[in-house]
N, C-alpha and C. Protein backbone atom coordinates (compact mmCIF):
# COMPACT_ATOMS: atom_id res chain seq x y z
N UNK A 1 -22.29 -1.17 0.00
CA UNK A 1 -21.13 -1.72 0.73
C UNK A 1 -19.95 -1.84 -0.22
N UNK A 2 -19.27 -1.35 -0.01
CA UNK A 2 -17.64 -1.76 -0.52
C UNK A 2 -17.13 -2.66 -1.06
N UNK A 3 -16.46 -3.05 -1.90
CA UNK A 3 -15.77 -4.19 -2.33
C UNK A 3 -14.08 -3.86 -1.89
N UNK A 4 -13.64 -4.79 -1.51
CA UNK A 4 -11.99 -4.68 -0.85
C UNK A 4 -11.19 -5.29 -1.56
N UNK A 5 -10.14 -4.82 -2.48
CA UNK A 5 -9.51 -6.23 -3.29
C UNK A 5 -7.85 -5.46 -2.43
N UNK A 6 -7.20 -6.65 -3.14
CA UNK A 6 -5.95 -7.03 -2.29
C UNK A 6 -4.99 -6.60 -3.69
N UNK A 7 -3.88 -6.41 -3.75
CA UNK A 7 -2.76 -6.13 -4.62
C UNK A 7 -1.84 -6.97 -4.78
N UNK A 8 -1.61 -7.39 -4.78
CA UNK A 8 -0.03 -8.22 -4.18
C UNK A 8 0.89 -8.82 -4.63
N UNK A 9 2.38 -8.31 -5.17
CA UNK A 9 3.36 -8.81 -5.53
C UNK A 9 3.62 -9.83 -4.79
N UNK A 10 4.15 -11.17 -5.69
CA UNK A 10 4.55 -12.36 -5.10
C UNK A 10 5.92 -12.95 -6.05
N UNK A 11 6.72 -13.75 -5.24
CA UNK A 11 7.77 -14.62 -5.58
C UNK A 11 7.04 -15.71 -6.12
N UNK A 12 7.81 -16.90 -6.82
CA UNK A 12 6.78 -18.04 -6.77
C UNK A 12 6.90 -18.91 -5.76
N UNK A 13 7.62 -18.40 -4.48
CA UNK A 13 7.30 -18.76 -3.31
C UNK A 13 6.71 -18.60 -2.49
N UNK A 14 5.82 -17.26 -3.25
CA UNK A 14 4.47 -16.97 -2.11
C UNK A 14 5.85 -15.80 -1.09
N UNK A 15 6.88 -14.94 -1.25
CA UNK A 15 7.29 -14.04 -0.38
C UNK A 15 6.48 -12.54 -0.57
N UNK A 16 6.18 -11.56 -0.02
CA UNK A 16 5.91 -10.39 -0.67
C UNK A 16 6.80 -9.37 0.24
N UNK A 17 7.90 -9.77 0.87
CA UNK A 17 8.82 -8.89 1.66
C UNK A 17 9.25 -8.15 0.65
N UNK A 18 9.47 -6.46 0.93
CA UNK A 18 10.31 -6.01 -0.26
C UNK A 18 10.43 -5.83 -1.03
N UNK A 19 9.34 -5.84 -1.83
CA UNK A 19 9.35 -6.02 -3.63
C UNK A 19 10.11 -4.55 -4.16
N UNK A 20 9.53 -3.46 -3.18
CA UNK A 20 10.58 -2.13 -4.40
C UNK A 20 11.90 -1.62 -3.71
N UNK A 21 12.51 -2.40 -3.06
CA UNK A 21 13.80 -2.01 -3.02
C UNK A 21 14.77 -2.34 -2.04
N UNK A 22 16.05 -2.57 -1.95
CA UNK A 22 16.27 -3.39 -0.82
C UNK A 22 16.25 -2.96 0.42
N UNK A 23 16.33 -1.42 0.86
CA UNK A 23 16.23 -0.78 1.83
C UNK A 23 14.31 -0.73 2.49
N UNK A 24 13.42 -1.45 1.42
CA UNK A 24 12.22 -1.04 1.92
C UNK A 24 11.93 -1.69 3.00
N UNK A 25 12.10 -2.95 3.47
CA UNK A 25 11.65 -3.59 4.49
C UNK A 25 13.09 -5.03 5.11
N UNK A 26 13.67 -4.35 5.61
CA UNK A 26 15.25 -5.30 6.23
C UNK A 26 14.68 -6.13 7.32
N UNK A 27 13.69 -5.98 7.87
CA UNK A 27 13.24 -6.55 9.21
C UNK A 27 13.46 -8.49 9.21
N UNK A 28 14.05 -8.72 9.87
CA UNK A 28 13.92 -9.96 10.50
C UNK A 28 15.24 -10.30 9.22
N UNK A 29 16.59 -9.63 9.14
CA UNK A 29 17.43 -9.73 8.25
C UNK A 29 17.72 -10.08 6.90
N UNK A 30 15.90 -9.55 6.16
CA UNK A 30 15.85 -9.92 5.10
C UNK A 30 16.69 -9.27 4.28
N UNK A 31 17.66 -9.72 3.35
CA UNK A 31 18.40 -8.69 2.36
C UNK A 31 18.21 -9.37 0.68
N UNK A 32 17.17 -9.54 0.47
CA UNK A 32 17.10 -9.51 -0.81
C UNK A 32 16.00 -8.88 -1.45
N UNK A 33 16.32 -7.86 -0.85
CA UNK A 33 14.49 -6.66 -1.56
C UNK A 33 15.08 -6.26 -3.04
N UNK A 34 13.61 -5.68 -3.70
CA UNK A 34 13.84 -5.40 -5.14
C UNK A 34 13.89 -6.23 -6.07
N UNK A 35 13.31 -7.05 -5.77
CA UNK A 35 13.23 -8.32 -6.68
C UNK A 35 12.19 -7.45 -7.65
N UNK A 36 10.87 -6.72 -7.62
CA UNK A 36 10.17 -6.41 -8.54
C UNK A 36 10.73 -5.62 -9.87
N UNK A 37 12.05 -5.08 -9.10
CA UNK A 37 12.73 -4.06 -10.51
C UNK A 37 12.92 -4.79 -12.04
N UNK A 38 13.63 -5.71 -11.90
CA UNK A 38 13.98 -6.29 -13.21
C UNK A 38 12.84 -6.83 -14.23
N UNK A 39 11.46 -6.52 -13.52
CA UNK A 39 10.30 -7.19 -14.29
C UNK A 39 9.32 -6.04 -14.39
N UNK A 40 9.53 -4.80 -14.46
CA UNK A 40 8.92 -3.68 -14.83
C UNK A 40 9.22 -3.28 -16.45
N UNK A 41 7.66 -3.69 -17.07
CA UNK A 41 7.57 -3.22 -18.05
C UNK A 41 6.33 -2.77 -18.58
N UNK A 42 5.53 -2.43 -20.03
CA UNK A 42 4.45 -1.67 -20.44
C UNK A 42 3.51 -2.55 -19.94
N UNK A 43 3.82 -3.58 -20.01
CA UNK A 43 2.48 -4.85 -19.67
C UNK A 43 2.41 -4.56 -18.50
N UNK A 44 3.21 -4.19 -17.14
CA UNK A 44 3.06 -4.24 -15.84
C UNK A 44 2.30 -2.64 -15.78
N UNK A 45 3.20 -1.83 -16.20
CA UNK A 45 2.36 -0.15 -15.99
C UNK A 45 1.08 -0.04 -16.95
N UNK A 46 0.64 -1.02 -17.48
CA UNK A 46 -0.84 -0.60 -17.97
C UNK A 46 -1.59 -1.17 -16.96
N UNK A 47 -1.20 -2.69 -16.51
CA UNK A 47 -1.72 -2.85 -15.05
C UNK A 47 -2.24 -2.11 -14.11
N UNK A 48 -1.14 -1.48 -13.69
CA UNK A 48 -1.02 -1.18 -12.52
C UNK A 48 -2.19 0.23 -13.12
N UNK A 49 -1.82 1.17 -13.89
CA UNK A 49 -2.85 2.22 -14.24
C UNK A 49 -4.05 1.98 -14.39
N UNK A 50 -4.37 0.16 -14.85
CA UNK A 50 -6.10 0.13 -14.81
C UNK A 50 -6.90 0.32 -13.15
N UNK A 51 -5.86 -0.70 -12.44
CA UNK A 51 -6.11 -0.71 -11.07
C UNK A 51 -6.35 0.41 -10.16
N UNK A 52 -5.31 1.55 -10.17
CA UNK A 52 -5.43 2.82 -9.77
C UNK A 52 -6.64 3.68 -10.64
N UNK A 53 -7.36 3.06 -11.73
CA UNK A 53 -8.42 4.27 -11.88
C UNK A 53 -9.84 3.53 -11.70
N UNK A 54 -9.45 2.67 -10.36
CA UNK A 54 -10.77 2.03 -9.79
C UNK A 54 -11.05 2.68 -8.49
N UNK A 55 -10.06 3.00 -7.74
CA UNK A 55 -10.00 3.01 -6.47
C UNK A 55 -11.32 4.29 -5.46
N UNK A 56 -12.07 3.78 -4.96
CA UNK A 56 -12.82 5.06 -4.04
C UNK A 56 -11.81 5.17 -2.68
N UNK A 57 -10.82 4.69 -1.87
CA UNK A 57 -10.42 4.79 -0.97
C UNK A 57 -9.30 3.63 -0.96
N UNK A 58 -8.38 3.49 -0.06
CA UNK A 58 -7.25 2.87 0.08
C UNK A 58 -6.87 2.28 1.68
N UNK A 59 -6.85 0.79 2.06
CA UNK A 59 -6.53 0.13 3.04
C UNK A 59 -4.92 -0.03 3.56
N UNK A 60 -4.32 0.36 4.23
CA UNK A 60 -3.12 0.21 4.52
C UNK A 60 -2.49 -0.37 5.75
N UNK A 61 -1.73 -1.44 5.79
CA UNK A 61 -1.17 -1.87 7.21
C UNK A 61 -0.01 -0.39 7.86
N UNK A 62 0.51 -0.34 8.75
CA UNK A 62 1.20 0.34 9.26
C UNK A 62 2.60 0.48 8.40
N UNK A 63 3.39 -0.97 8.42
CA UNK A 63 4.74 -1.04 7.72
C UNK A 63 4.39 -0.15 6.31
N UNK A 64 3.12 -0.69 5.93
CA UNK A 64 2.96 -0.33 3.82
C UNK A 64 2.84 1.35 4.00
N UNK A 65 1.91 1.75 4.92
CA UNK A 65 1.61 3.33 4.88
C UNK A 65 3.11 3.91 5.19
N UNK A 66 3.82 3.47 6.36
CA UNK A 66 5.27 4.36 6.66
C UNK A 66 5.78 4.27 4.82
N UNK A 67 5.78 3.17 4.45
CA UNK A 67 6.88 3.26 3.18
C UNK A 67 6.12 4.15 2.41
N UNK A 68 4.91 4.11 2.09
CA UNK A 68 3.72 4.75 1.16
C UNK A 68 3.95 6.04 1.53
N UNK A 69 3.91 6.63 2.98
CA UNK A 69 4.14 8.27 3.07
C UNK A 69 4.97 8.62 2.47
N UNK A 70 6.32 7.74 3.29
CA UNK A 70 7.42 8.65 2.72
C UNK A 70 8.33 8.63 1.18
N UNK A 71 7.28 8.33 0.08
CA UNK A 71 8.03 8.50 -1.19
C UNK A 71 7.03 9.01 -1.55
N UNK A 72 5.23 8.78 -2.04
CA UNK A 72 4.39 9.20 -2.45
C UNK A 72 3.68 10.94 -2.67
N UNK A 73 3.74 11.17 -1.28
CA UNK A 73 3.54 12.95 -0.93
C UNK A 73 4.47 14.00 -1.62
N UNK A 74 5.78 13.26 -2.09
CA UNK A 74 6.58 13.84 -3.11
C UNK A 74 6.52 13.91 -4.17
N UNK A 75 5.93 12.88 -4.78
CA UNK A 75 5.43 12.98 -6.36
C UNK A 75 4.35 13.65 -6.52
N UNK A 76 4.28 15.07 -7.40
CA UNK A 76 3.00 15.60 -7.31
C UNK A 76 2.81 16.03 -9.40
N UNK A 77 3.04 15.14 -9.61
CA UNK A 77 2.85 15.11 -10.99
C UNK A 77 1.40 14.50 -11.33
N UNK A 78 0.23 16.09 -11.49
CA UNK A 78 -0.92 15.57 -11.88
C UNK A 78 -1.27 14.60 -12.78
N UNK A 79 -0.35 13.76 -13.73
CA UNK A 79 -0.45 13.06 -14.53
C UNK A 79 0.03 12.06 -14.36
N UNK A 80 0.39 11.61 -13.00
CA UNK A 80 0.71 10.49 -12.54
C UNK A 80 -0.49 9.85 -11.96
N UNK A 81 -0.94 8.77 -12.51
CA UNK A 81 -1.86 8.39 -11.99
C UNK A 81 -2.07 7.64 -11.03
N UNK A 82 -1.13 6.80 -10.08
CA UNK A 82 -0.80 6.46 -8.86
C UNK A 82 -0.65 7.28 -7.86
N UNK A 83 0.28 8.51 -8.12
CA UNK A 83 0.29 9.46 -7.06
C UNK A 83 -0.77 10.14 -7.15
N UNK A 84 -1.79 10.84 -7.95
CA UNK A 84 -2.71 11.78 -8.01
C UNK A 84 -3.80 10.85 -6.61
N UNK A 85 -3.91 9.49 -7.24
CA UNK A 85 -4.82 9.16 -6.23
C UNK A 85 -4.91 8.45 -4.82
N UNK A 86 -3.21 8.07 -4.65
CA UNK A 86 -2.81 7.87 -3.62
C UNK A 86 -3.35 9.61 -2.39
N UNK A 87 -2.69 10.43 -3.42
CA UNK A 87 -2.42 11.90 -2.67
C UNK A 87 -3.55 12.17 -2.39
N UNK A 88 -4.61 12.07 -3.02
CA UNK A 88 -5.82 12.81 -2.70
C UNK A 88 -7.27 12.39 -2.30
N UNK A 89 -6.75 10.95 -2.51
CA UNK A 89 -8.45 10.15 -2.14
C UNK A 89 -8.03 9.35 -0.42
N UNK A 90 -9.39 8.83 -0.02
CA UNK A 90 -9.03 8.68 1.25
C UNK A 90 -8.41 7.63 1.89
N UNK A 91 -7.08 7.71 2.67
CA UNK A 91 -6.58 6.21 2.80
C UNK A 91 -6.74 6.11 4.69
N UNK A 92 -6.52 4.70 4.82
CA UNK A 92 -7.21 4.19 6.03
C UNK A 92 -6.02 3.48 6.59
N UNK A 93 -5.43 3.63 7.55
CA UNK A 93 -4.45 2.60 8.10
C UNK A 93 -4.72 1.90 9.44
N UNK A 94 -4.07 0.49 9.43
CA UNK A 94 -4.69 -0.12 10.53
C UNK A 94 -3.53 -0.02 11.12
N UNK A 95 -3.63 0.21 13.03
CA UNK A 95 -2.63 0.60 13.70
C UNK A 95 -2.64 0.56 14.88
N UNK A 96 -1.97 -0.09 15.85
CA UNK A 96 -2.22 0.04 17.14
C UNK A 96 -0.98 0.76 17.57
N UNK A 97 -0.30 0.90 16.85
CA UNK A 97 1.01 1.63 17.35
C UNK A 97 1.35 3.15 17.08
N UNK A 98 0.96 3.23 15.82
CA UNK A 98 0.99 4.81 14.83
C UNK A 98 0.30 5.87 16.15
N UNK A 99 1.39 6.78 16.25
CA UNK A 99 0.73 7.41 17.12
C UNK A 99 -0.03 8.51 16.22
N UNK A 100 0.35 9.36 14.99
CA UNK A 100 -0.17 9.85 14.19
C UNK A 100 -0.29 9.49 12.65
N UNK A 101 -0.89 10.34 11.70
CA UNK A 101 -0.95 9.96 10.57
C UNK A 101 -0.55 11.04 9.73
N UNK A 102 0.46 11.53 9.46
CA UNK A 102 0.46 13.28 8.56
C UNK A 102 0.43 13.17 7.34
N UNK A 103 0.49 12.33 6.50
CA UNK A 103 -0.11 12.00 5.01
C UNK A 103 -1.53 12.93 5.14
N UNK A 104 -1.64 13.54 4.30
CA UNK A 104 -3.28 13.99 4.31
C UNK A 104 -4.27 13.06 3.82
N UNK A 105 -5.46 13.24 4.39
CA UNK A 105 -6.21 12.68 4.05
C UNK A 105 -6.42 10.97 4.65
N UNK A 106 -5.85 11.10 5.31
CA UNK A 106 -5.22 9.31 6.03
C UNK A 106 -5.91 9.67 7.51
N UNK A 107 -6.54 8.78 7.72
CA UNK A 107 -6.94 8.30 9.04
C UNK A 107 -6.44 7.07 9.44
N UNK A 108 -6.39 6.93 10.94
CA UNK A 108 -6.02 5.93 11.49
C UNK A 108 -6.90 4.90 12.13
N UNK A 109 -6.98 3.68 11.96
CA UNK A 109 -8.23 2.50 12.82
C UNK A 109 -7.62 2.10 13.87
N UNK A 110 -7.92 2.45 14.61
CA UNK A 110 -7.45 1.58 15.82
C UNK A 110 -8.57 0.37 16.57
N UNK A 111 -8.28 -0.38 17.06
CA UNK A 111 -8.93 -1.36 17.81
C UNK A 111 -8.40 -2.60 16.64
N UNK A 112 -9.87 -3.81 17.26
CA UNK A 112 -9.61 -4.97 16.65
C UNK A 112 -9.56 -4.63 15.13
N UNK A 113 -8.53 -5.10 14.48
CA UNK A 113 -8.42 -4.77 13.05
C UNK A 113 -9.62 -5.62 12.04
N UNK A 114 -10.59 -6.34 12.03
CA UNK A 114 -11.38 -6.58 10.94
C UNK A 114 -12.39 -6.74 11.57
N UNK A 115 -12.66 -5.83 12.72
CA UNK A 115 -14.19 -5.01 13.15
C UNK A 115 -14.04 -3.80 12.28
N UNK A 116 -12.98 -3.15 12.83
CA UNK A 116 -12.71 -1.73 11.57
C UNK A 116 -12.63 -2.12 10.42
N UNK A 117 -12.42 -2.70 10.00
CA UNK A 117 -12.62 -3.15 8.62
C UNK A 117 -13.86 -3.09 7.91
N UNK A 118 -14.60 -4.11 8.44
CA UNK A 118 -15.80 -4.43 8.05
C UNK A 118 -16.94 -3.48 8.60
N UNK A 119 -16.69 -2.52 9.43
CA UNK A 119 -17.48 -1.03 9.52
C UNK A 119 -16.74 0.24 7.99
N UNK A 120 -15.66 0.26 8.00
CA UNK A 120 -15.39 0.83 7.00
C UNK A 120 -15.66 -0.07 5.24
N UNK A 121 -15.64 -1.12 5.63
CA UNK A 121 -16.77 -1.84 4.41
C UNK A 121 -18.00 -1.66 4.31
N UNK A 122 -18.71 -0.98 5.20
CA UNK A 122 -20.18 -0.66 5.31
C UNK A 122 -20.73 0.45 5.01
N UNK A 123 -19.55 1.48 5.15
CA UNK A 123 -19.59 2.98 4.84
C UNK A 123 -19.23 3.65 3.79
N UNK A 124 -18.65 2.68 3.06
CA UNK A 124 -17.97 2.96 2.07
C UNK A 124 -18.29 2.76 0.66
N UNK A 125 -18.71 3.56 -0.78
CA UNK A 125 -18.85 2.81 -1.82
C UNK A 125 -17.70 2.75 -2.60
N UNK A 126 -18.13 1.94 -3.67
CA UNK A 126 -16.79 1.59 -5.06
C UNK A 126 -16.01 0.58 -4.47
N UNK A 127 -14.44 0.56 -4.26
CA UNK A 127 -13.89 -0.18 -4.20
C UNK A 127 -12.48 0.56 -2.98
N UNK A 128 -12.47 -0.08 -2.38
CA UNK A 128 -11.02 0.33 -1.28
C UNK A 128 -10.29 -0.82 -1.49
N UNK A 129 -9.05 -0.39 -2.04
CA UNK A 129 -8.13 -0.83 -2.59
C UNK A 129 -6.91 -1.19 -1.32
N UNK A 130 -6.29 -2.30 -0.81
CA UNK A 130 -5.15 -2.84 -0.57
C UNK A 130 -4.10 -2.52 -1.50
N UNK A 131 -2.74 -2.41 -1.00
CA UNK A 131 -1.88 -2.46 -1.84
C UNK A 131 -0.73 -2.98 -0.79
N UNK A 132 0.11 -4.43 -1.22
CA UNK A 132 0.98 -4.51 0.01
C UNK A 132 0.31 -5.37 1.20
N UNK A 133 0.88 -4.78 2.42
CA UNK A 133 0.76 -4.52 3.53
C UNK A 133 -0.23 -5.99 3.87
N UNK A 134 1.03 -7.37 4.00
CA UNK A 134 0.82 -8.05 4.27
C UNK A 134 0.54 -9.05 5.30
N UNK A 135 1.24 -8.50 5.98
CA UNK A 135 0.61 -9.02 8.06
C UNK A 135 -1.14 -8.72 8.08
N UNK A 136 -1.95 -7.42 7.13
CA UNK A 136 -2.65 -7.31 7.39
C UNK A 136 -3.83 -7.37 6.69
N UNK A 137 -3.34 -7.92 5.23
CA UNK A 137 -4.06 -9.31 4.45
C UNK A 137 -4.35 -10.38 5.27
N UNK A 138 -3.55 -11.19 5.30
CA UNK A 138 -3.18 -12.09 6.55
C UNK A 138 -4.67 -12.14 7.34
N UNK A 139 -4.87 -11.11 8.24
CA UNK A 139 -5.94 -11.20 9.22
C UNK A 139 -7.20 -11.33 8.49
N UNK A 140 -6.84 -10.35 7.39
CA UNK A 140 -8.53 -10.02 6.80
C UNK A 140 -9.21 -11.05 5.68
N UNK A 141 -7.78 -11.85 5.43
CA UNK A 141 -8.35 -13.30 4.70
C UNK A 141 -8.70 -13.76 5.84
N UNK A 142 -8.41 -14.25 6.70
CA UNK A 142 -8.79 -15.28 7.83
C UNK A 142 -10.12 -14.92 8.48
N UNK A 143 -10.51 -13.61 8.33
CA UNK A 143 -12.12 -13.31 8.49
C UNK A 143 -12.57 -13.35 7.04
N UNK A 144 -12.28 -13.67 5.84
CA UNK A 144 -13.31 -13.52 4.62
C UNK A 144 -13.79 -12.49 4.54
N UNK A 145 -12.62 -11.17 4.80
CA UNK A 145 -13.10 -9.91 4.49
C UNK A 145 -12.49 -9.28 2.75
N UNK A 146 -11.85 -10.38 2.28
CA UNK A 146 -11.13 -9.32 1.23
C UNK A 146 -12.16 -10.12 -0.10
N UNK A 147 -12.65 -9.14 -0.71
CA UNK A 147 -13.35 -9.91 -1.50
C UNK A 147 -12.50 -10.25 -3.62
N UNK A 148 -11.13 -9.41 -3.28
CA UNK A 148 -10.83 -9.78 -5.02
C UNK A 148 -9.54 -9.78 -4.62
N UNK A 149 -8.48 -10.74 -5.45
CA UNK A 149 -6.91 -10.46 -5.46
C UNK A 149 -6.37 -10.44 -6.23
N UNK A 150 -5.56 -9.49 -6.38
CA UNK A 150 -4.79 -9.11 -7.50
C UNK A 150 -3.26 -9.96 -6.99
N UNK A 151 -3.15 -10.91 -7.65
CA UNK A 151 -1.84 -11.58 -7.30
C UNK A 151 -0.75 -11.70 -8.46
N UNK A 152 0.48 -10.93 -8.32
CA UNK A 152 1.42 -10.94 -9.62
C UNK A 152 2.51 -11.36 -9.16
N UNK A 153 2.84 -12.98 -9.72
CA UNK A 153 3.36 -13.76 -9.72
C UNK A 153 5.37 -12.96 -10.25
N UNK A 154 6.12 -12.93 -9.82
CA UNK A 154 7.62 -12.79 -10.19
C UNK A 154 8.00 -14.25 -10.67
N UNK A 155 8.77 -14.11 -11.73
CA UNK A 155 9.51 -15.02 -12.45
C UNK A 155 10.99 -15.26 -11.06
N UNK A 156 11.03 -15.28 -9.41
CA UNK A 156 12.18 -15.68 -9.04
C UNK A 156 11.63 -16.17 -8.01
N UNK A 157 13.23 -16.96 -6.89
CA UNK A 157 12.57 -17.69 -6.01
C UNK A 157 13.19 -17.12 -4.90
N UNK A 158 13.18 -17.25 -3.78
CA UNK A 158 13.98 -16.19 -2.65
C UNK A 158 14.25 -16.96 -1.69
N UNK A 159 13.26 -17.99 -1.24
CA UNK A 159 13.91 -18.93 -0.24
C UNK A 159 13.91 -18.09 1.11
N UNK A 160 13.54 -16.62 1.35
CA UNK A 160 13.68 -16.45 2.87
C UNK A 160 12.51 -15.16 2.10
N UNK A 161 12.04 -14.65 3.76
CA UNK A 161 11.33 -13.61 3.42
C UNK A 161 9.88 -14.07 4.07
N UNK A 162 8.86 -12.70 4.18
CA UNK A 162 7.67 -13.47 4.89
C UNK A 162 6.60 -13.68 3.55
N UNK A 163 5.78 -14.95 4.13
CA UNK A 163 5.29 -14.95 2.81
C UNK A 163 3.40 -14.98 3.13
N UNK A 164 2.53 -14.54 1.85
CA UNK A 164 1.21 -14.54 2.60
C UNK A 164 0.44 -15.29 2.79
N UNK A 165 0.79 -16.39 2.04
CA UNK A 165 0.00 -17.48 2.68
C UNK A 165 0.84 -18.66 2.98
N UNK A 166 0.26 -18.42 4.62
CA UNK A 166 1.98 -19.24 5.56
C UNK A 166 0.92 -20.59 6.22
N UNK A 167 1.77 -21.28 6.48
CA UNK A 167 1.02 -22.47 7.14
C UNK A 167 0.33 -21.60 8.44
N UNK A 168 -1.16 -22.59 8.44
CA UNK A 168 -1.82 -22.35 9.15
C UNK A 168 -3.18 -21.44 8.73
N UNK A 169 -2.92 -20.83 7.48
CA UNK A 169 -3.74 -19.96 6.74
C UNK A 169 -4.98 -20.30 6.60
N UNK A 170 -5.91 -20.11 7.06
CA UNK A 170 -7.63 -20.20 6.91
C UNK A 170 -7.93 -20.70 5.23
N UNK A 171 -8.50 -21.77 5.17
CA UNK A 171 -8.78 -22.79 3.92
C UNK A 171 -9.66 -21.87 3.23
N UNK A 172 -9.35 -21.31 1.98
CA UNK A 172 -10.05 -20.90 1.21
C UNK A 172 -10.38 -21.09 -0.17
N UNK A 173 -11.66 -20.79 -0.75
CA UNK A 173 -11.70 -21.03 -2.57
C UNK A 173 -11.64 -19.86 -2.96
N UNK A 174 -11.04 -20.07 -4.28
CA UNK A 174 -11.43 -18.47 -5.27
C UNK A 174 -11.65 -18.83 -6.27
N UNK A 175 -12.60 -18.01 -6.92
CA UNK A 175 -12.99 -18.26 -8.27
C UNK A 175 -12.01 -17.34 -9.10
N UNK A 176 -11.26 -17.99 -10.34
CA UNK A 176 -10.20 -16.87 -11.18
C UNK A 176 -11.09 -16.27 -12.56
N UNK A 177 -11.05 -14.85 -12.06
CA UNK A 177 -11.85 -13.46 -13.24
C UNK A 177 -10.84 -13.51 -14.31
N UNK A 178 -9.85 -13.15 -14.20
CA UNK A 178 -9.13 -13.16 -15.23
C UNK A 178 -7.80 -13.15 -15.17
N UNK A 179 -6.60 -13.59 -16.00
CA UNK A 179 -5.47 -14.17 -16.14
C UNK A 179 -4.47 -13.40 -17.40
N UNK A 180 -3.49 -12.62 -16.97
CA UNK A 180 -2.74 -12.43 -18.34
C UNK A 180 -1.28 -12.46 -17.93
N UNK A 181 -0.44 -12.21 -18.90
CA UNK A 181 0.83 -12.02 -18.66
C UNK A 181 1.61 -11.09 -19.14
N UNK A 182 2.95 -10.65 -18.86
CA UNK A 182 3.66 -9.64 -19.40
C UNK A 182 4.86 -9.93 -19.82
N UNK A 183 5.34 -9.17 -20.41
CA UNK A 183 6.40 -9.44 -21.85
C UNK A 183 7.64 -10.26 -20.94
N UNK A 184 7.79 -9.80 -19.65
CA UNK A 184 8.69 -10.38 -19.32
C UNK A 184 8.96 -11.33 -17.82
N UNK A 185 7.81 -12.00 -18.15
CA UNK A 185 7.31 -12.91 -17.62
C UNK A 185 6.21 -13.31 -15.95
N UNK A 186 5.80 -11.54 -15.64
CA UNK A 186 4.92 -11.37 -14.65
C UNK A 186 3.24 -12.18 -14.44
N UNK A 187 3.08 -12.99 -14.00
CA UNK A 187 1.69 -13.67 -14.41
C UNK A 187 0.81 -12.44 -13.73
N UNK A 188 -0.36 -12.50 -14.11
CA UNK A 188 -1.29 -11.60 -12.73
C UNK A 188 -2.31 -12.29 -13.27
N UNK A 189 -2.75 -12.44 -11.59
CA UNK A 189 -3.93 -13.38 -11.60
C UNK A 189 -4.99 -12.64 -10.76
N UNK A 190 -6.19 -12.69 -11.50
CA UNK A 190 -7.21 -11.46 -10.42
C UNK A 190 -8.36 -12.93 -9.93
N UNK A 191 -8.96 -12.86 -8.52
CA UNK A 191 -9.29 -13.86 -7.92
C UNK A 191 -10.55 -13.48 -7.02
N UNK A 192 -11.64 -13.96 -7.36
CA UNK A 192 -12.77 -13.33 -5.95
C UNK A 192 -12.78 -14.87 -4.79
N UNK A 193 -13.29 -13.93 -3.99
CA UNK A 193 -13.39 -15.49 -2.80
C UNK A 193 -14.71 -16.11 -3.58
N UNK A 194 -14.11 -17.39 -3.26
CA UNK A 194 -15.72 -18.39 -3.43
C UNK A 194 -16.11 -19.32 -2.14
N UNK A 195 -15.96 -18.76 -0.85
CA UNK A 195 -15.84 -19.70 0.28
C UNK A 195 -14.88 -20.59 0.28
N UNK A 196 -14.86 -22.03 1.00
CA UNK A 196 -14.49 -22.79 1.35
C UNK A 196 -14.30 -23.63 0.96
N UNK A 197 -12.91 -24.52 0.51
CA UNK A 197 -12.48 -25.55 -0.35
C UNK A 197 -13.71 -26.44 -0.04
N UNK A 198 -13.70 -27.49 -1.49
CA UNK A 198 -14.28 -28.92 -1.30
C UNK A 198 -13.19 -29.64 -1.47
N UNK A 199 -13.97 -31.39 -0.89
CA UNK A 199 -12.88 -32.06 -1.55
C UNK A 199 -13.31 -33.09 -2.06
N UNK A 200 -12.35 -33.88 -2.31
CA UNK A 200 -13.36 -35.03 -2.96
C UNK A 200 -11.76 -36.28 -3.47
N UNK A 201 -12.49 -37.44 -3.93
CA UNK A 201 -11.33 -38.17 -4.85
C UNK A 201 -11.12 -38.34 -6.22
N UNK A 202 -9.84 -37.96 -6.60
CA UNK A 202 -10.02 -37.97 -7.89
C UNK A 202 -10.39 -39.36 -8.71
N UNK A 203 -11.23 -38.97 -9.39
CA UNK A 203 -12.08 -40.55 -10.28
C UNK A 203 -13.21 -41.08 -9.52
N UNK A 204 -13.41 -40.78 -8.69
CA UNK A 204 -15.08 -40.95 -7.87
C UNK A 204 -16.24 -39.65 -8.12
């Protein structure tokens, strides 16, 4: 069975609208995309290159795959190691709307989104990778389907924007794997589920 981890650029307000650019996602009159630019450095691209040479397959919401087609299928620099395996290994999008998929290699799920899920968690070995595509985190935390998160904290604050864990969010624990930082001030925090908060009082 599969392991599913999550990706996810964050504000330290918890936003992930937008991170590469301001034209990527305007919806609901957000205009402050691209916040991730100014914090790209060697510490972030060794990251990001360990992550991409894990991947057996790739999870995508609808919004993340439209943006993901249309810049990715253009980069065909075998030595890119994001595009080589974006381009060629198998990605999965969840969709009730997509009427097609022309990325190669991309299939589409339709129906309840974390029944498909958790059948393509069953079929699947290594690791299927999330990247993004946060409406549909969202669902698949709230079933305890995502089992690791990659969460990288931005040094800014945004004050508008959608964010992924919004009130109302299904109570969860995680246990933290490991913790580092980058030269210019990106935290990343990698996280497995551990079920369900406890609680208790402090000093009892």
């Amino acid at each position: 069975m599969a392991t599913l981890s999550l990706t996810q650029f964050l504000t330290l307000d918890g936003v992930y609208q937008a991170p590469g650019g301001p034209e990527e996602d305007p919806s609901g009159g957000f205009d402050r995309g691209g916040w991730v630019a100014p914090y790209v450095d060697e510490d972030f691209g060794r990251f990001i290159d360990e992550v991409f040479a894990r991947p057996a397959a790739f999870l995508l919401g609808r919004r993340t795959y439209e943006i993901f087609a249309s810049y990715w299928p253009r980069q065909t620099d075998p030595g890119d190691p994001v595009a080589s395996k974006l381009n060629a290994l198998p990605k999965y999008v969840v969709s009730t709307t997509l009427a097609s998929a022309d990325w190669p290699t991309t299939t589409v799920l339709r129906g309840d989104a974390a029944d498909g899920v958790l059948a393509l968690k069953e079929r699947v070995d290594g690791e299927i990778q999330m990247h993004g595509s946060g409406g549909l985190a969202q669902t698949l935390l709230a079933r305890g389907l995502i089992d690791r998160l990659h969460l990288l904290f931005f040094p800014v604050v945004l004050g508008a924007g959608r964010r992924l864990f919004r009130e109302g969010a299904t109570p969860s624990a995680f246990r933290l794997l490991d913790a580092r930082s980058t030269s210019l001030g990106v935290t990343i925090q990698t996280y497995e589920l551990a079920g369900r908060p406890e609680f208790g009082t402090i000093g009892e």
